[in-house]
Protein backbone atom coordinates (compact mmCIF):
# COMPACT_ATOMS: atom_id res chain seq x y z
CA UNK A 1 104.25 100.34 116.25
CA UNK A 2 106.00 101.86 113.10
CA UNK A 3 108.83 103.52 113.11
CA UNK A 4 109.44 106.21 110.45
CA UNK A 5 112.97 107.52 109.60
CA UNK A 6 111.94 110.83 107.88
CA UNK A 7 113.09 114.51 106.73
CA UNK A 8 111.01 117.16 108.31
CA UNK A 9 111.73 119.37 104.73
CA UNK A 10 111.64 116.47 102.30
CA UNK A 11 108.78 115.89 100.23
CA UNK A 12 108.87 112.51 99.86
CA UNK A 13 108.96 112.37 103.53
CA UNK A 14 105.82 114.42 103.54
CA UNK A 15 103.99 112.17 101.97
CA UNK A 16 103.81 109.05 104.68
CA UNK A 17 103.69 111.83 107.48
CA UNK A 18 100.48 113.09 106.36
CA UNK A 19 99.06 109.99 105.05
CA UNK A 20 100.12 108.33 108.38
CA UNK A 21 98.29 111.71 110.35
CA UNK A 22 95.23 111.20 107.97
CA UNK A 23 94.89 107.40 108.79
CA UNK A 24 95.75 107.95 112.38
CA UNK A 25 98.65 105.27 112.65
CA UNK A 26 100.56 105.10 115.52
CA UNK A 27 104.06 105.55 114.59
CA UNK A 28 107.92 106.67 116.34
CA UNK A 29 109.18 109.44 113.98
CA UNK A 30 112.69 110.26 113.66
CA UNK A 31 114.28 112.73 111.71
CA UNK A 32 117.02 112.73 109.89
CA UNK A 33 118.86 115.11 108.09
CA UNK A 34 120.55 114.27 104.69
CA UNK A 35 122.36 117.50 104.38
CA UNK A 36 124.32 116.94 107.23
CA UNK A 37 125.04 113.02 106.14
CA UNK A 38 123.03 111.07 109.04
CA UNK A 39 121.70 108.87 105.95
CA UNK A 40 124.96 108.00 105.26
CA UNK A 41 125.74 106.31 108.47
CA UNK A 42 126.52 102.77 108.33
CA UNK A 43 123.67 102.02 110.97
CA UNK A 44 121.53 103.24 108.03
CA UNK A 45 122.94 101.85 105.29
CA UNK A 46 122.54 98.36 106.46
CA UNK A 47 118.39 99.42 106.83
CA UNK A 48 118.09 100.87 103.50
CA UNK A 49 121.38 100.48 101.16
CA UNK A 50 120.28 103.24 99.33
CA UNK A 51 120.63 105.71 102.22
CA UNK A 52 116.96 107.43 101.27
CA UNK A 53 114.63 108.54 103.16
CA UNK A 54 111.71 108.27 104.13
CA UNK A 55 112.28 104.86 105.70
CA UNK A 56 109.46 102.75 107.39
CA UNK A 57 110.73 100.07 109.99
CA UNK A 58 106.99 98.05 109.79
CA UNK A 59 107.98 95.35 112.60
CA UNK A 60 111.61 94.48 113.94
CA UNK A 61 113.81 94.23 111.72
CA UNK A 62 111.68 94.91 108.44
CA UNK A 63 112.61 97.79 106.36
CA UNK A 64 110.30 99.22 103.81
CA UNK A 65 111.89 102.25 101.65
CA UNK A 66 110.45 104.37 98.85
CA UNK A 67 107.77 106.63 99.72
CA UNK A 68 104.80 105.63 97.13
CA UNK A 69 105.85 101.58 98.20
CA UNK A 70 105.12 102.55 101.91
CA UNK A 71 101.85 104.97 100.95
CA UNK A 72 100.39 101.66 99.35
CA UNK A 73 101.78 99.65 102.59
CA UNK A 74 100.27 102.05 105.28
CA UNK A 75 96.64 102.81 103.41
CA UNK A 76 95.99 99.12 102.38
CA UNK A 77 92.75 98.18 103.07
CA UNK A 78 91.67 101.89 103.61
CA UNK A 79 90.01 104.44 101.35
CA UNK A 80 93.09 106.09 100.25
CA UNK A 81 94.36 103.29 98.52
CA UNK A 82 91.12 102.18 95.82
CA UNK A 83 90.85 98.04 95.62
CA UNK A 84 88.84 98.07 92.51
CA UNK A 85 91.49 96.90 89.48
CA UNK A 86 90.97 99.91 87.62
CA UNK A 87 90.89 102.47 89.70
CA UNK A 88 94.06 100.73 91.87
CA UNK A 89 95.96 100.83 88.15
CA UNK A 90 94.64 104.43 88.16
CA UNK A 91 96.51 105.33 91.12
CA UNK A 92 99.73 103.39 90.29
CA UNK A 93 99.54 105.42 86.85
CA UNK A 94 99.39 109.03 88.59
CA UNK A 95 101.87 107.80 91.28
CA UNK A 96 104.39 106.53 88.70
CA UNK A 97 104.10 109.66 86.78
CA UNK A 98 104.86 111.55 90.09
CA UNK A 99 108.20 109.80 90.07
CA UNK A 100 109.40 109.99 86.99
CA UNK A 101 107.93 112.85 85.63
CA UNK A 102 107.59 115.75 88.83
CA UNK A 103 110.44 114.81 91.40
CA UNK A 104 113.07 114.85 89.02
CA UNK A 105 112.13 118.24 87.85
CA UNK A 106 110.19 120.27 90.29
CA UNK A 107 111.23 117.93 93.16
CA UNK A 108 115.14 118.36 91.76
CA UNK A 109 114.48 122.37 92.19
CA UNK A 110 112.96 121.88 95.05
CA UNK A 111 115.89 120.63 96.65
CA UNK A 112 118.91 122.33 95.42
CA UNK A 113 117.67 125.83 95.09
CA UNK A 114 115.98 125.85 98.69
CA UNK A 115 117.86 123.28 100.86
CA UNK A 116 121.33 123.16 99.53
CA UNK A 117 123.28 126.22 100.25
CA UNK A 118 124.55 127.73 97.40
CA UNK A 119 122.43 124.45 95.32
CA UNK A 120 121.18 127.24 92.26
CA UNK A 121 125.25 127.87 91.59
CA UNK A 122 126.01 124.37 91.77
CA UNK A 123 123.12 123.19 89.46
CA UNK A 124 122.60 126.47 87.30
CA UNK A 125 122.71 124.66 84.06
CA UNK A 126 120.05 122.04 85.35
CA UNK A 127 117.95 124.45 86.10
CA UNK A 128 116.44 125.58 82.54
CA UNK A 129 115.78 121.43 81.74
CA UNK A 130 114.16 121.53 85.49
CA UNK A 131 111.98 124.60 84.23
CA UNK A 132 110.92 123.39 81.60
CA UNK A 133 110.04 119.65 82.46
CA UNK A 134 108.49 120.85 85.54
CA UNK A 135 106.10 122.89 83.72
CA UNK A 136 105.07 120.57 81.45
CA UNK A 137 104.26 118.24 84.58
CA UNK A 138 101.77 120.87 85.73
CA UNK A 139 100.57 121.03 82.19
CA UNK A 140 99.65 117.37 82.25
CA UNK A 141 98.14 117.63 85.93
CA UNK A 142 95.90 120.73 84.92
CA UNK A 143 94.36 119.25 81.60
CA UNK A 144 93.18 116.34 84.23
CA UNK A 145 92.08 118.37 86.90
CA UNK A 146 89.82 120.23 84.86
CA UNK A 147 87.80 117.51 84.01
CA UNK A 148 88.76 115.53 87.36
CA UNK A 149 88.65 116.80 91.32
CA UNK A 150 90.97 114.26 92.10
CA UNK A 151 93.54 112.02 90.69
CA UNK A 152 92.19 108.69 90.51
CA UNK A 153 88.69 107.25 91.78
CA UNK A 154 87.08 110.16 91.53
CA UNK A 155 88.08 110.91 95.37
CA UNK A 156 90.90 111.81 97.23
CA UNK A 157 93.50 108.65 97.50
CA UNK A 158 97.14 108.29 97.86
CA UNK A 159 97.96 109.29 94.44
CA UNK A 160 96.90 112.97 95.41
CA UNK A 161 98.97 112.65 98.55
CA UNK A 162 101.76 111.64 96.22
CA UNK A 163 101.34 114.57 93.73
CA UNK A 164 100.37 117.13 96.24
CA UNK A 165 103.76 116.60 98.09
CA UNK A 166 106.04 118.87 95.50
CA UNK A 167 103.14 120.49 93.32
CA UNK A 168 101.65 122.64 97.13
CA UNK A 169 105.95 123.70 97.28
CA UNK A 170 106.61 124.26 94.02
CA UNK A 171 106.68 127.89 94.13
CA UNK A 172 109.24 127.66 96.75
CA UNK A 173 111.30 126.44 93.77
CA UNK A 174 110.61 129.26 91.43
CA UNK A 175 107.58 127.30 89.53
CA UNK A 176 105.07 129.91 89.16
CA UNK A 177 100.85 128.18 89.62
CA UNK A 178 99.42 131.33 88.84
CA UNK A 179 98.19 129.81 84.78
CA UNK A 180 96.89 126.75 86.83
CA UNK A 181 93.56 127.46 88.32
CA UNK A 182 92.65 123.68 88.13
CA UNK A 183 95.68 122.57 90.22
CA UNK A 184 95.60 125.70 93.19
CA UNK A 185 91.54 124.71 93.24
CA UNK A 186 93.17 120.89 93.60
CA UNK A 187 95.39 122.24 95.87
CA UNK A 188 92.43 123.88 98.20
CA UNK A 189 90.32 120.79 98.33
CA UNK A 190 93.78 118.60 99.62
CA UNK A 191 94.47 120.94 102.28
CA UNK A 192 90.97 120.61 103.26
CA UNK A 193 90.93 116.98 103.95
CA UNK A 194 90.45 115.76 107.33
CA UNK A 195 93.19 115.71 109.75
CA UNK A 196 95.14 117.10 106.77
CA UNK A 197 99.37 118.50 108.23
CA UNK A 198 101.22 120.98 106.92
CA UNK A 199 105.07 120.03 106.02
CA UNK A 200 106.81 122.42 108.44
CA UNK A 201 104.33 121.41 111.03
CA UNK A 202 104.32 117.33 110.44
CA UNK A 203 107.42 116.28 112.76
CA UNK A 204 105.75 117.47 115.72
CA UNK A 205 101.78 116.62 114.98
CA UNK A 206 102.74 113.37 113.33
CA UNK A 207 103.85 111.15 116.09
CA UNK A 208 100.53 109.12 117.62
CA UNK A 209 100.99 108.28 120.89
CA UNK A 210 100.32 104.51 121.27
């Protein structure tokens, strides 16, 4: 069985809790909590060097890290990841765009103005080039959605899962969605997948029994 080394409020960590509820894959979960260092530890440095979570331990000994590596990993061979060559591509393009384009801007916010104490003094003069990048990330994901219900495939796959992490949050971070109407509809239809989790309530409906 999988173990998952995970942040209950981290949105990267999100994303293989629900896609692991969705798929209904037994897994352990276990939390831990970044603010307070436990990633630091050197028991989990020498899993993951980086000291990021969300970690997947797949079998003994055999550490997978980054969360869109272990969506692909989990929901091979499923629905949620598309095998056709174009539409896979598809997915790889939306989930690389989440990376680079929406966690370092409205994930970034995300993080330091409503996890770190005191985080919007510490980063005020990151937050205008968070503003504005982030913004222009929903800009790209509502010109698609309005033509598109979903981001690749033309169904629901793991490169929603990956976008929907920090976009359903993002007004948590001071991102207002209310000149999106494609992405809140987007939004809707997500939350309304089967066996779909919310992020506060993943740590305790996430963990299968065997």
């Amino acid at each position: 069985m999988y173990t998952l080394y995970s942040m209950q409020r981290s949105g990267n960590c999100y994303k293989v809790r629900l896609a692991l509820a969705q798929l209904r894959i037994p897994h352990r979960l276990i939390e831990i909590d970044v603010l307070k260092g436990e990633n630091r530890t050197p028991e989990f440095r020498a899993r993951n060097p980086s000291g990021r979570v969300p970690l997947l331990e797949v079998a003994a000994g055999r550490w997978l890290p980054e969360s869109n590596a272990i969506l692909w990993y989990i929901a091979g061979g499923t629905p949620l990841a598309p095998e056709d060559r174009f539409e896979r591509a598809e997915a790889l393009r939306w989930m690389f765009f989440e990376q680079n384009s929406m966690e370092p801007s409205i994930g970034a916010a995300y993080f330091w103005l409503t996890l770190v104490r005191g985080g919007r003094d510490l980063k005020m003069h990151e937050i205008e080039s968070w503003t504005e990048s982030g913004y222009a990330t929903l800009g790209v994901m509502e010109e698609h959605l309005e033509q598109n219900r979903f981001f690749a495939a033309d169904r629901y796959t793991i490169a929603d899962i990956a976008l929907y992490a920090y976009t359903h949050i993002a007004e948590r971070a001071d991102f207002d969605l209310a000149g999106y109407p494609a992405i809140r509809a987007w939004l809707k239809r997500v939350a309304a997948q089967p066996r779909h989790v919310k992020m506060e309530r993943a740590a305790a409906a996430l963990e299968v029994a065997e």
